[in-house]
N, C-alpha and C. Protein backbone atom coordinates (compact mmCIF):
# COMPACT_ATOMS: atom_id res chain seq x y z
N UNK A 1 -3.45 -17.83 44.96
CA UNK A 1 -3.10 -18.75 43.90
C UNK A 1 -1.83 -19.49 44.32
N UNK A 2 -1.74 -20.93 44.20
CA UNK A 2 -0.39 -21.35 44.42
C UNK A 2 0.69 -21.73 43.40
N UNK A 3 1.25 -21.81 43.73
CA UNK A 3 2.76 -21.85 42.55
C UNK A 3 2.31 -23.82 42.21
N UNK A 4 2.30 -24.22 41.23
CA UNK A 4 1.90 -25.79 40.60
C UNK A 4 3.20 -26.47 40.95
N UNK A 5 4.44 -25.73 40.60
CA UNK A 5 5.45 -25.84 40.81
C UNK A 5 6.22 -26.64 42.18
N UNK A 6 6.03 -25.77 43.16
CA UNK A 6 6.17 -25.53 44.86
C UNK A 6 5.24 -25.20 45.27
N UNK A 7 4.48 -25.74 46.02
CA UNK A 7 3.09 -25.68 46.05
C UNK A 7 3.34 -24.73 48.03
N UNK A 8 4.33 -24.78 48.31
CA UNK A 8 4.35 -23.92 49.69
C UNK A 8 4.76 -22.41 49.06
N UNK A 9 4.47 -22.04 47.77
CA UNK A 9 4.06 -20.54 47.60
C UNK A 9 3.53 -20.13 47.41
N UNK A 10 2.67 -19.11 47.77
CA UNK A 10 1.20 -18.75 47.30
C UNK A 10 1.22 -17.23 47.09
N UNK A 11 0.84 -17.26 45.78
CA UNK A 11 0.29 -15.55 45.37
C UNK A 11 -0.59 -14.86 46.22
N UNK A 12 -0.16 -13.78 46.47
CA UNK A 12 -1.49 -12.88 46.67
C UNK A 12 -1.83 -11.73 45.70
N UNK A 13 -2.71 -11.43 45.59
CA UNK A 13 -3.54 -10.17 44.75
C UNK A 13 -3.84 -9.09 45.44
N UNK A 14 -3.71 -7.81 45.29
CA UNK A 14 -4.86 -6.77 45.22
C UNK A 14 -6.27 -6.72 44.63
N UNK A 15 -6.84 -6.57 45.48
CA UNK A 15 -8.12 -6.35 45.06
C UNK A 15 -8.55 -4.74 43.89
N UNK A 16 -9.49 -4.29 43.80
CA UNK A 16 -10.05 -3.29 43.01
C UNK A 16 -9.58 -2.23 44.12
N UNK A 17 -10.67 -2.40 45.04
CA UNK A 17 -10.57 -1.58 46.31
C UNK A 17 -9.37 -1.40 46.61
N UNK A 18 -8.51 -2.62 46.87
CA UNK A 18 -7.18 -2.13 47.67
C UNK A 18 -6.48 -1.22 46.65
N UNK A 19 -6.44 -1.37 44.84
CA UNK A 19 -5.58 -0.51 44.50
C UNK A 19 -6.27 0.40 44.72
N UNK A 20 -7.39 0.61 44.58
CA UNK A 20 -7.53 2.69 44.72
C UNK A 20 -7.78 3.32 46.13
N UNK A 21 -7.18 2.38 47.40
CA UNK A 21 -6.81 2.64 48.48
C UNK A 21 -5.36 3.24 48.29
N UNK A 22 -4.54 2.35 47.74
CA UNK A 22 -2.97 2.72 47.52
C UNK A 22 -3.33 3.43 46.54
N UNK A 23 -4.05 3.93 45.25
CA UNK A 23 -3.73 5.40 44.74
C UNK A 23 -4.09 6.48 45.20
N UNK A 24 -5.47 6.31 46.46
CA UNK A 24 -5.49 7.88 47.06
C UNK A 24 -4.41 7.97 47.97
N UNK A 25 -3.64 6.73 48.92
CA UNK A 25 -2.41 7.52 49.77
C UNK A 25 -1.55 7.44 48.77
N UNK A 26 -1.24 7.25 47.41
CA UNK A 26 -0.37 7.86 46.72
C UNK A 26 -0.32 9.36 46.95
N UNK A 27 -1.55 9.65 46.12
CA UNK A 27 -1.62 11.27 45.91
C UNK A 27 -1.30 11.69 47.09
N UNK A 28 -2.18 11.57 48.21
CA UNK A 28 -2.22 12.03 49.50
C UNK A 28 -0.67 12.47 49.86
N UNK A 29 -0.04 11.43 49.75
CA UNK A 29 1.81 11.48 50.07
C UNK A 29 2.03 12.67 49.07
N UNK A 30 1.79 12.47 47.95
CA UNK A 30 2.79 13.62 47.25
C UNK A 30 2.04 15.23 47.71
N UNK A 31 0.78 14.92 47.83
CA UNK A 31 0.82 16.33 48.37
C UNK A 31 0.87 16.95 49.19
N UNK A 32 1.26 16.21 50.41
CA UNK A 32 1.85 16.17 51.76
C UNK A 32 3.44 16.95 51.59
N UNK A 33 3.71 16.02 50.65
CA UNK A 33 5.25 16.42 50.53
C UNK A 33 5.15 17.86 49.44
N UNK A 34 4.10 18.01 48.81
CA UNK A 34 4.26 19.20 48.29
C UNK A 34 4.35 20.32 48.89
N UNK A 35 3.09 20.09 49.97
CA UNK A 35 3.13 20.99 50.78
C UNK A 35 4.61 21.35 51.83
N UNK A 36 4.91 20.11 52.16
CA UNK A 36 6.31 20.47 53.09
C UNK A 36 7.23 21.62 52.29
N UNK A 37 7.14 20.58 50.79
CA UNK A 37 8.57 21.66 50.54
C UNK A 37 8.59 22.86 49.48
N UNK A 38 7.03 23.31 49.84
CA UNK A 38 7.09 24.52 49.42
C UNK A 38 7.06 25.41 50.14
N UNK A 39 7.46 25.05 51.47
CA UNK A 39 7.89 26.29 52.59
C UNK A 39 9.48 26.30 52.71
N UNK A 40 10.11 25.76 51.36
CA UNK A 40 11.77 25.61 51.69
C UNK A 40 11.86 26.80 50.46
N UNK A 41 12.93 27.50 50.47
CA UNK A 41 12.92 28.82 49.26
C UNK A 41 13.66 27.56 48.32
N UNK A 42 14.06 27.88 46.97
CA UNK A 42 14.92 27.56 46.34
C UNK A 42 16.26 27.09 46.65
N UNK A 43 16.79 27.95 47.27
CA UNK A 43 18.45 27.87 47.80
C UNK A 43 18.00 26.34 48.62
N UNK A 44 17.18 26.22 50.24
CA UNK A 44 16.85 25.12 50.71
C UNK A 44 16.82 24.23 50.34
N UNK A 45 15.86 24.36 49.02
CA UNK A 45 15.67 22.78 48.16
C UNK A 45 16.90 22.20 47.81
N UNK A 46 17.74 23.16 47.15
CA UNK A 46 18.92 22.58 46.58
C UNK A 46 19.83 21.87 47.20
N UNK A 47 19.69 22.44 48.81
CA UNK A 47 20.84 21.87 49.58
C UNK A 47 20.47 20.34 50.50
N UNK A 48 18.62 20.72 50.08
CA UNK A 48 18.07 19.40 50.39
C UNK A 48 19.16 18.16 49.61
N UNK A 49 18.65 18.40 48.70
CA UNK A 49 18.73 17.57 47.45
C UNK A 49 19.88 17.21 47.50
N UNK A 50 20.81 18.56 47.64
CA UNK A 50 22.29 17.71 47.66
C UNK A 50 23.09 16.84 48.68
N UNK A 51 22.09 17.10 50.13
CA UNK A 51 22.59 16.17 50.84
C UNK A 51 21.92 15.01 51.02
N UNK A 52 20.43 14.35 50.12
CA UNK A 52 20.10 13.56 49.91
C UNK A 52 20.69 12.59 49.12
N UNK A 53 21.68 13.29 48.17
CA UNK A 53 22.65 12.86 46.84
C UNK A 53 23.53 12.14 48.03
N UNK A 54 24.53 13.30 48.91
CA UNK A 54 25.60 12.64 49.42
C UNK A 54 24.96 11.55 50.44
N UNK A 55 23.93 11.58 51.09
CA UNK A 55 23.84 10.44 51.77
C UNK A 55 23.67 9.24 51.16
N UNK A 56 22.80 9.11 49.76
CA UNK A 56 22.41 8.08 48.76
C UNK A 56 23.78 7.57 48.32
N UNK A 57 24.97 8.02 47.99
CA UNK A 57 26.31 7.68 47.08
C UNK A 57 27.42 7.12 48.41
N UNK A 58 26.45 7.12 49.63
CA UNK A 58 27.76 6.16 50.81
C UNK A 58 27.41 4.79 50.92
């Protein structure tokens, strides 16, 4: 679709298909990552997390 406006911009869409391409590697990712970090105990996670914090707040 182009912008009526500025006609050198043009929309693109997702299709049907493409979103429920991007919602199975949604899931896929999270349970990838589920799996990772349920081989970290508790204590691990936390220290994940907190040095994800300190790297995010520089």
């Amino acid at each position: 679709m182009v912008d009526e406006s500025d006609r050198r911009i043009i929309y693109l869409g997702i299709t049907d298909k493409g979103t429920d391409v991007l919602k199975r590697a949604s899931l896929e990712g999270q349970r990838l990552r589920k799996d990772l970090f349920e081989k970290l105990t508790e204590q691990e996670r936390t220290q994940l997390a907190n040095l994800y914090k300190k790297l995010n707040s520089e």
